[in-house]
C-alpha atoms as a PDB file:
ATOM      1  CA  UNK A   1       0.000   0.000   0.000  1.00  0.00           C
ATOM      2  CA  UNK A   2       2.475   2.308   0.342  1.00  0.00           C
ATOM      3  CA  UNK A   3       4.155   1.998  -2.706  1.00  0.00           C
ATOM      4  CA  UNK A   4       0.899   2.615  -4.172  1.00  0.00           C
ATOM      5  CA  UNK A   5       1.159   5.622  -2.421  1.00  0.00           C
ATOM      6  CA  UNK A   6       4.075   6.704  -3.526  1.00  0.00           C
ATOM      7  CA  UNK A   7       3.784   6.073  -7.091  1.00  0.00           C
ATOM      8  CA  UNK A   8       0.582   7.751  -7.155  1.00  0.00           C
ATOM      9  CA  UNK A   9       2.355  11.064  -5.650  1.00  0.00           C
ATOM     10  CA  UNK A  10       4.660  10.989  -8.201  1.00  0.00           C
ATOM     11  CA  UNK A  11       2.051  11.348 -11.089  1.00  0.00           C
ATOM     12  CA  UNK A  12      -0.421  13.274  -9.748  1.00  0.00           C
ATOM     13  CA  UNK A  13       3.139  16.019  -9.005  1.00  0.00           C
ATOM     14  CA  UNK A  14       3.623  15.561 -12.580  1.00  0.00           C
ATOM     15  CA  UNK A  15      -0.113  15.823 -13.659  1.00  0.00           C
ATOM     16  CA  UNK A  16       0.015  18.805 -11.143  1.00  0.00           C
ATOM     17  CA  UNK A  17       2.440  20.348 -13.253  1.00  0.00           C
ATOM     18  CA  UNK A  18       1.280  20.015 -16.739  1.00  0.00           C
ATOM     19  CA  UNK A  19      -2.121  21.235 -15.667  1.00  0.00           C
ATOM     20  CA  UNK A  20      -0.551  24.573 -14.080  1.00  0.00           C
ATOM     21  CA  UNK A  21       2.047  24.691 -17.076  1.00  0.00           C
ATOM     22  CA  UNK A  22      -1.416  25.031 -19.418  1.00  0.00           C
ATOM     23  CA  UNK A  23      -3.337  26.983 -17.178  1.00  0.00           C
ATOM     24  CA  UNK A  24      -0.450  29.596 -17.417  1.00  0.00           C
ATOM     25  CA  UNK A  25      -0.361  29.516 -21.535  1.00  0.00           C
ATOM     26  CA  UNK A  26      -4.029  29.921 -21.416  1.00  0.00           C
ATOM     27  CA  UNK A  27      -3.894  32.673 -19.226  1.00  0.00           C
ATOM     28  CA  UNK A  28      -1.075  34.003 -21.846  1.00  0.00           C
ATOM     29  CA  UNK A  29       1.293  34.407 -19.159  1.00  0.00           C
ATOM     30  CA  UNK A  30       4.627  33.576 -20.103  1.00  0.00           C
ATOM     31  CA  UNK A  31       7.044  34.112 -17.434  1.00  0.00           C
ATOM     32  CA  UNK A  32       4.771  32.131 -14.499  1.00  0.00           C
ATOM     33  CA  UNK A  33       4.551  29.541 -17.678  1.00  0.00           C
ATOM     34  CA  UNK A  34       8.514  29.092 -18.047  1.00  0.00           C
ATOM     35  CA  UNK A  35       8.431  28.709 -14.329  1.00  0.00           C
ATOM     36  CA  UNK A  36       6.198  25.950 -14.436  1.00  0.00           C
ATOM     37  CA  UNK A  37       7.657  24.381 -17.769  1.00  0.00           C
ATOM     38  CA  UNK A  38      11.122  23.743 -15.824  1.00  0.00           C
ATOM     39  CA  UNK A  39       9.195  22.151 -12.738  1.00  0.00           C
ATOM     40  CA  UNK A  40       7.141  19.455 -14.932  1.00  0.00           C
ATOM     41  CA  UNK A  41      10.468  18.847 -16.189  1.00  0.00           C
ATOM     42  CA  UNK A  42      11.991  18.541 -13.231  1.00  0.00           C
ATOM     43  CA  UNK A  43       9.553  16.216 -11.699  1.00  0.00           C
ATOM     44  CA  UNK A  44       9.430  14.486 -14.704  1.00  0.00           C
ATOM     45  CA  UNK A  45      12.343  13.864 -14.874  1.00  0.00           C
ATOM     46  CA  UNK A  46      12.142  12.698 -10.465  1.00  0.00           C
ATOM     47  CA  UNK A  47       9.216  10.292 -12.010  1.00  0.00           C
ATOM     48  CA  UNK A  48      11.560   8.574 -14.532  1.00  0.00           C
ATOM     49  CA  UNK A  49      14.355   8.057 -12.665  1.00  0.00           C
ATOM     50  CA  UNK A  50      12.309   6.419  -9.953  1.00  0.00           C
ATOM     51  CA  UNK A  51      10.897   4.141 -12.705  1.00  0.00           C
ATOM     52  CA  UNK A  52      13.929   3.015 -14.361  1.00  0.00           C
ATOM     53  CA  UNK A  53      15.034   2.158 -10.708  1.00  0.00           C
ATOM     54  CA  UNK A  54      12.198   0.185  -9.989  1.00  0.00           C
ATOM     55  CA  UNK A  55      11.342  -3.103 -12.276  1.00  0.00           C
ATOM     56  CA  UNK A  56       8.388  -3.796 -10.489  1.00  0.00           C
ATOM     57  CA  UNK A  57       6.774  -0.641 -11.476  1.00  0.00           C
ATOM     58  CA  UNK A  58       8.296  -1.314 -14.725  1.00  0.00           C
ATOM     59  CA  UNK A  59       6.542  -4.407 -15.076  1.00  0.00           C
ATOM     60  CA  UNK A  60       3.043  -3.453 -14.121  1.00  0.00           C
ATOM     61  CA  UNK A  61       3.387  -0.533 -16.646  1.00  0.00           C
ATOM     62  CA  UNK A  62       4.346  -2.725 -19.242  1.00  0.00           C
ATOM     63  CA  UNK A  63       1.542  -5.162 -18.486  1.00  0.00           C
ATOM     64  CA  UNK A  64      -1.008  -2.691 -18.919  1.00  0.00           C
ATOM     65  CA  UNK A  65       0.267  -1.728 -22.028  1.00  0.00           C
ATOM     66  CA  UNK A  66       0.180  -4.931 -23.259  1.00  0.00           C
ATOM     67  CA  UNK A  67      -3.047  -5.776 -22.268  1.00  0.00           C
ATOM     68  CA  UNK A  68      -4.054  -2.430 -24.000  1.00  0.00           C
ATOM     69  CA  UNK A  69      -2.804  -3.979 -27.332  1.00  0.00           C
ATOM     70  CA  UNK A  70      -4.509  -7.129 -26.626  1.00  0.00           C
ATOM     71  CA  UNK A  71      -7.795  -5.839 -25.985  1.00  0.00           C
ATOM     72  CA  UNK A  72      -7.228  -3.418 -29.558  1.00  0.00           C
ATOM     73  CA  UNK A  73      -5.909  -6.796 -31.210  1.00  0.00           C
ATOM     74  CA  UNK A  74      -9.477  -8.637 -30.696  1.00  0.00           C
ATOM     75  CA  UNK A  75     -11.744  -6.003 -31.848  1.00  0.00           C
END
């Protein structure tokens, strides 16, 4: 449970981001939006890192993806 936790911290920091970094180019503000545009990479970058460390996270990604393809294969 509390890798669940964890992992889901990660994304929703990186969701976070990308929703503030297009909030600020709707808004048309462009120096709050460079701001925000180095923090999603930044925690983007946190998120990967953490994921190439971990297999097992790895492995349930890559599971879902392939049961993604499966499920587009049969239709």
């Amino acid at each position: 449970m509390d890798t669940n936790i964890f992992w889901y911290a990660l994304y929703v920091n990186d969701a976070f981001w990308v929703f503030f970094l297009v909030w600020e180019f709707i808004r048309l503000n462009f120096v709050w939006a460079t701001v925000c545009l180095i923090l999603c990479v930044i925690a983007m970058t946190n998120t990967y890192a953490y994921f190439r460390c971990s297999r097992q996270q790895e492995n349930i990604i890559l599971a879902i993806g392939k049961k993604i393809i499966a499920s587009k294969m049969e239709k």
